[in-house]
N, C-alpha and C. Protein backbone atom coordinates (compact mmCIF):
# COMPACT_ATOMS: atom_id res chain seq x y z
N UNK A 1 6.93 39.80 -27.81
CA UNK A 1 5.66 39.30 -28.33
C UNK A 1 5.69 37.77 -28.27
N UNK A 2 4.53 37.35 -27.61
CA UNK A 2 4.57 35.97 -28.05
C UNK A 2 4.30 34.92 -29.40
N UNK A 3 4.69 33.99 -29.32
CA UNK A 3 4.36 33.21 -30.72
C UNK A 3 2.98 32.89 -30.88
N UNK A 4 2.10 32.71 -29.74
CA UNK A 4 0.45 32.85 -30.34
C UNK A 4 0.28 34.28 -31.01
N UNK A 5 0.75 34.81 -30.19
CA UNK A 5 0.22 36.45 -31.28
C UNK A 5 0.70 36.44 -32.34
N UNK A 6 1.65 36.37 -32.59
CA UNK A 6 2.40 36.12 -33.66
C UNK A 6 1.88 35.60 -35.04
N UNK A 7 1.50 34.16 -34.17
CA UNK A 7 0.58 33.45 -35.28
C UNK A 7 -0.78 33.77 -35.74
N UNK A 8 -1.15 34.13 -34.80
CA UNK A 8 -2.61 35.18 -34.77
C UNK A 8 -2.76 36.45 -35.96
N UNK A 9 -1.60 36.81 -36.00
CA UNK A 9 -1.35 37.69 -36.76
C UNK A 9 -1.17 37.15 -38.23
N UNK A 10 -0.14 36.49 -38.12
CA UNK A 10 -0.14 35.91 -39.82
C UNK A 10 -1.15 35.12 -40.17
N UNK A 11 -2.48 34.40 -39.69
CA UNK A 11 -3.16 33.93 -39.83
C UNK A 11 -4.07 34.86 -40.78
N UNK A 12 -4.60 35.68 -39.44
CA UNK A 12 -4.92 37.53 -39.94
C UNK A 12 -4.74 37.48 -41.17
N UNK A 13 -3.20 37.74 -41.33
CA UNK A 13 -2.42 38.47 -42.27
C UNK A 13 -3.22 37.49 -43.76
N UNK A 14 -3.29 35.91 -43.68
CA UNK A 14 -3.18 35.09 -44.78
C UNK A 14 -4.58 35.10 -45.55
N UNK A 15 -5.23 35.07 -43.81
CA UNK A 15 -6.94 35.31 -44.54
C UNK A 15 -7.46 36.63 -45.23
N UNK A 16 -6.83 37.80 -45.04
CA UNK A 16 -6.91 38.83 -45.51
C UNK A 16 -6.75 38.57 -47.05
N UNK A 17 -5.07 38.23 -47.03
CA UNK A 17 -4.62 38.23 -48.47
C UNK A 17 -5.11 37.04 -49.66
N UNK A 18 -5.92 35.89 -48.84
CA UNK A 18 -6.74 35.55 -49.97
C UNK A 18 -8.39 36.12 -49.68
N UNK A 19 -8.37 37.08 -49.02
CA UNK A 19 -9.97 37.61 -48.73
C UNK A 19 -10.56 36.60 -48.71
N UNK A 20 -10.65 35.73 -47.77
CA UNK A 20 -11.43 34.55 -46.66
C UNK A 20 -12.54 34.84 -45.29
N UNK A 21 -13.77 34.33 -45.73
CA UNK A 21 -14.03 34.44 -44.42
C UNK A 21 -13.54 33.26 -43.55
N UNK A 22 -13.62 33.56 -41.96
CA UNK A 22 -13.33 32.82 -41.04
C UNK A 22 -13.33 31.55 -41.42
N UNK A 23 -14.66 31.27 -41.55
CA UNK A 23 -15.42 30.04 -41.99
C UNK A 23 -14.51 29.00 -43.11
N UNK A 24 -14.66 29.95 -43.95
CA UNK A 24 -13.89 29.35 -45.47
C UNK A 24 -12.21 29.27 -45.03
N UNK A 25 -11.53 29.71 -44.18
CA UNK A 25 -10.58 29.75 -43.82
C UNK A 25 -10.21 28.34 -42.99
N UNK A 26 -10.97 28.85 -42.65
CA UNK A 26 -10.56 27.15 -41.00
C UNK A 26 -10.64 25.98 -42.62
N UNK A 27 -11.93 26.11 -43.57
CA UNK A 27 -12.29 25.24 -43.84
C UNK A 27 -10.79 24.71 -44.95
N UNK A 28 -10.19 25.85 -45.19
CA UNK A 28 -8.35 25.35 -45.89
C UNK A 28 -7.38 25.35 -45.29
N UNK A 29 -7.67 25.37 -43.64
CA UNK A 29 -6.21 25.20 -42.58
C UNK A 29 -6.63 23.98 -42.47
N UNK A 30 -8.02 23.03 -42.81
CA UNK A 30 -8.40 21.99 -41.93
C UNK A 30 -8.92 22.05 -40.77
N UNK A 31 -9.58 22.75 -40.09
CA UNK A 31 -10.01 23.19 -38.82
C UNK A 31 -11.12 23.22 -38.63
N UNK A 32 -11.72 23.67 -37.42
CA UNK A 32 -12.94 24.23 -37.11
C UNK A 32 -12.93 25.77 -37.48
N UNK A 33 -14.15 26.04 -37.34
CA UNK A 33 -13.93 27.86 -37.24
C UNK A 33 -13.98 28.06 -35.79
N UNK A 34 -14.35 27.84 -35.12
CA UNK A 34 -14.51 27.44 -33.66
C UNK A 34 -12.81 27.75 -33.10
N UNK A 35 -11.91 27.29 -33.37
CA UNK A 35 -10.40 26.38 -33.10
C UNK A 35 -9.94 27.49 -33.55
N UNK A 36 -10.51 27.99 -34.99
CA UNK A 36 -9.61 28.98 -35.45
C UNK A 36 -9.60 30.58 -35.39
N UNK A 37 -11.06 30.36 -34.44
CA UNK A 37 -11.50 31.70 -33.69
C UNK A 37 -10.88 32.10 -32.46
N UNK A 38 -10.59 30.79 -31.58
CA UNK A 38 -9.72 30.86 -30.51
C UNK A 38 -8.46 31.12 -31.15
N UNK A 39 -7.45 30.55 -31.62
CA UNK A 39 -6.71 31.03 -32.27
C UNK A 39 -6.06 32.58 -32.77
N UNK A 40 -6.46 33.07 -33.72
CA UNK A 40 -6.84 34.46 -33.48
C UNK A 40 -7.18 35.52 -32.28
N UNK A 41 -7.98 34.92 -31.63
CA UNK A 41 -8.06 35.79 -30.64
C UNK A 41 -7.32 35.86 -29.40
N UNK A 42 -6.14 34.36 -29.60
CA UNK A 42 -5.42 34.20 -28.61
C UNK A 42 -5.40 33.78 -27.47
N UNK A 43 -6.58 32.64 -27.22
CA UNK A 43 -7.31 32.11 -26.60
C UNK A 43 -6.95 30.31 -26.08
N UNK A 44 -6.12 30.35 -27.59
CA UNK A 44 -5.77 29.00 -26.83
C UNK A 44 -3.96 28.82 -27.50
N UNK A 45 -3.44 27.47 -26.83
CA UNK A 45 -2.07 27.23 -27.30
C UNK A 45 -2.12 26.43 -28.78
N UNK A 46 -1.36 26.82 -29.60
CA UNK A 46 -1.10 26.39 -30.60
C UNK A 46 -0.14 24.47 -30.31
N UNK A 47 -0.33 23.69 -30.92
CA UNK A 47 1.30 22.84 -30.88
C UNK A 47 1.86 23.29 -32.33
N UNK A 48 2.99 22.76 -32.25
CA UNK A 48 4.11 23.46 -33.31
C UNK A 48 3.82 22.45 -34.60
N UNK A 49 2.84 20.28 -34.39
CA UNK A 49 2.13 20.06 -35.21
C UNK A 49 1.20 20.63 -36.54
N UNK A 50 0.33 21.29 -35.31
CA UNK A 50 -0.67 21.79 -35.87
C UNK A 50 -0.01 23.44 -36.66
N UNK A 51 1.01 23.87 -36.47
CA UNK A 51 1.63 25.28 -37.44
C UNK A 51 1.92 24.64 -38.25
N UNK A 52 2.33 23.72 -38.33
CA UNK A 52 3.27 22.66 -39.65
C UNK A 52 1.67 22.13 -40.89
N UNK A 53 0.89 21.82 -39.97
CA UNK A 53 -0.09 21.56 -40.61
C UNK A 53 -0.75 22.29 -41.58
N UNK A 54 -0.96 23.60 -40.17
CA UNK A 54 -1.76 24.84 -41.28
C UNK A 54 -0.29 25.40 -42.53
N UNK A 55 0.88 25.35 -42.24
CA UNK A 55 1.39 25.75 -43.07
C UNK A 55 1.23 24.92 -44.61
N UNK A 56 1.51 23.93 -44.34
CA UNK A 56 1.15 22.44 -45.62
C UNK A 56 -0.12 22.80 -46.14
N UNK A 57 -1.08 22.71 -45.62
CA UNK A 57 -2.48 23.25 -45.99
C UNK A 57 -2.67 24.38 -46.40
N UNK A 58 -2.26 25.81 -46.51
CA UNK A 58 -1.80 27.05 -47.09
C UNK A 58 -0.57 27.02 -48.23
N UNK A 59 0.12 25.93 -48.17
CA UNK A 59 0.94 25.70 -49.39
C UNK A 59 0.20 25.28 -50.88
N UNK A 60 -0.74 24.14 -50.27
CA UNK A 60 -1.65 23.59 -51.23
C UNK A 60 -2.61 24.21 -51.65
N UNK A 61 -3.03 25.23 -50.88
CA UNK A 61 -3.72 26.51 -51.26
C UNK A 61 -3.04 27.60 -52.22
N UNK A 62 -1.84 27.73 -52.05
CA UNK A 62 -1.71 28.85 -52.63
C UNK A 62 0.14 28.12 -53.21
N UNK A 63 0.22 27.38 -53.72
CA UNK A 63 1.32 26.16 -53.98
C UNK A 63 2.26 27.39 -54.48
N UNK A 64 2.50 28.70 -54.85
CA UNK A 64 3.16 29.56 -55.75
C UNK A 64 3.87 30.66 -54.44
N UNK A 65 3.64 30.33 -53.23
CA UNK A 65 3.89 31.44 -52.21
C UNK A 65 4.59 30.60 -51.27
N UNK A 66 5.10 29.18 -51.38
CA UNK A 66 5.49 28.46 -50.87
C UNK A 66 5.91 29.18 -49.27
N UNK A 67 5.03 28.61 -48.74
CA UNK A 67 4.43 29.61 -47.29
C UNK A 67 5.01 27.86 -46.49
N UNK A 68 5.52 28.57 -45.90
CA UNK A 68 6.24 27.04 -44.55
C UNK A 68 5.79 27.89 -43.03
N UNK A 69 6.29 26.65 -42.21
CA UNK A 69 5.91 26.56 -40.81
C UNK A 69 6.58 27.74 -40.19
N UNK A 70 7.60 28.36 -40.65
CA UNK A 70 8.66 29.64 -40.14
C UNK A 70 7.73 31.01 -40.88
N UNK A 71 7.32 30.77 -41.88
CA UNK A 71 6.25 32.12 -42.06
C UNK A 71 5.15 32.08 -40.59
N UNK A 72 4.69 31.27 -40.20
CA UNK A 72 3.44 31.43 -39.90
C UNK A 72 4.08 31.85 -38.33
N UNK A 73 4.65 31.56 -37.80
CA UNK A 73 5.37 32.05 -36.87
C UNK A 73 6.79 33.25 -36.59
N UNK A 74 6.90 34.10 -37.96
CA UNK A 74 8.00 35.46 -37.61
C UNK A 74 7.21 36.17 -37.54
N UNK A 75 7.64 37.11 -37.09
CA UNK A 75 7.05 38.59 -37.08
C UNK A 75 7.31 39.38 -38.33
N UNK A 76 6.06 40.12 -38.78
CA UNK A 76 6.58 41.14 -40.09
C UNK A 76 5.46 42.37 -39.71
N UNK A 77 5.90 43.19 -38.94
CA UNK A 77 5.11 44.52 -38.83
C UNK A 77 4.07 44.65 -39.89
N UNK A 78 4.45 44.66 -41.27
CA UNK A 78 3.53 44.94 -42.20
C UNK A 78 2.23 43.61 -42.45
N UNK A 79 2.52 43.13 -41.99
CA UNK A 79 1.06 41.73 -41.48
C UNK A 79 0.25 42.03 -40.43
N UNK A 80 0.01 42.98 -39.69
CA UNK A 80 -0.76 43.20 -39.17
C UNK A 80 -2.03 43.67 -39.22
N UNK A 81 -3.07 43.57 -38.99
CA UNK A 81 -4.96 43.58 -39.75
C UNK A 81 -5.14 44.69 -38.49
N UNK A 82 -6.24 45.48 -39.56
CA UNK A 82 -6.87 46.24 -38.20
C UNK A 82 -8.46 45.52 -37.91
N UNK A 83 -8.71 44.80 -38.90
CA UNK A 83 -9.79 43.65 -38.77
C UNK A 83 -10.30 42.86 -38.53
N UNK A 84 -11.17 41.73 -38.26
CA UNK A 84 -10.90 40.45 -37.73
C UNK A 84 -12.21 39.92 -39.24
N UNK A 85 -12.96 41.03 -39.43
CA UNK A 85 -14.32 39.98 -40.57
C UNK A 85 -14.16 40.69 -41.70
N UNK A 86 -13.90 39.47 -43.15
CA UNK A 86 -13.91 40.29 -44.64
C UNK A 86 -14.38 41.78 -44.48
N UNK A 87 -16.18 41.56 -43.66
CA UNK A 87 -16.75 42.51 -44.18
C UNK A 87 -16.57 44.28 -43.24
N UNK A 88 -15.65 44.37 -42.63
CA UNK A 88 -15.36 44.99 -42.07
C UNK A 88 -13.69 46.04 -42.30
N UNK A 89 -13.84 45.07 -43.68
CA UNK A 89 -12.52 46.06 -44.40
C UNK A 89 -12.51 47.52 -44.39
N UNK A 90 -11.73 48.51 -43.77
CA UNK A 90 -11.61 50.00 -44.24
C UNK A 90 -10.78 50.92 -44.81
């Protein structure tokens, strides 16, 4: 597996677990939703900056889950979404 998917996935995985839309999401990685739609869908290359970034920015979000740049990039089978929009939870 590659590390965009990867990240794609825990991204997935993060917006899920604070039930985020897209939108509101990019808007606490610092992003576009645009950037962070490619992203997800695997569309474009990440730099290892910008993982460090969104990780810092998800720390300050959620300061108690102390979430670093090595979360957002391992693999954990159980992070995987069958979803991509809040409203499409099943």
């Amino acid at each position: 597996m590659k590390l965009g998917e990867i990240l794609a996935i825990n991204l997935k995985y993060y917006r899920k677990k604070y039930n985020l839309s897209q939108e509101k999401f990019a808007e606490v990685l610092g992003t576009t939703l645009s950037y962070l739609n490619q992203i997800e869908n695997k569309k474009v290359d990440v730099k290892l900056s910008t993982v460090d970034k969104f990780a810092k920015k998800l720390e300050k979000y959620d300061y108690k889950s102390n979430i670093t740049s090595e979360d957002l990039v391992s693999y954990y089978s159980e992070r995987i979404t069958n979803y991509k929009r809040i409203d499409e939870k099943k």
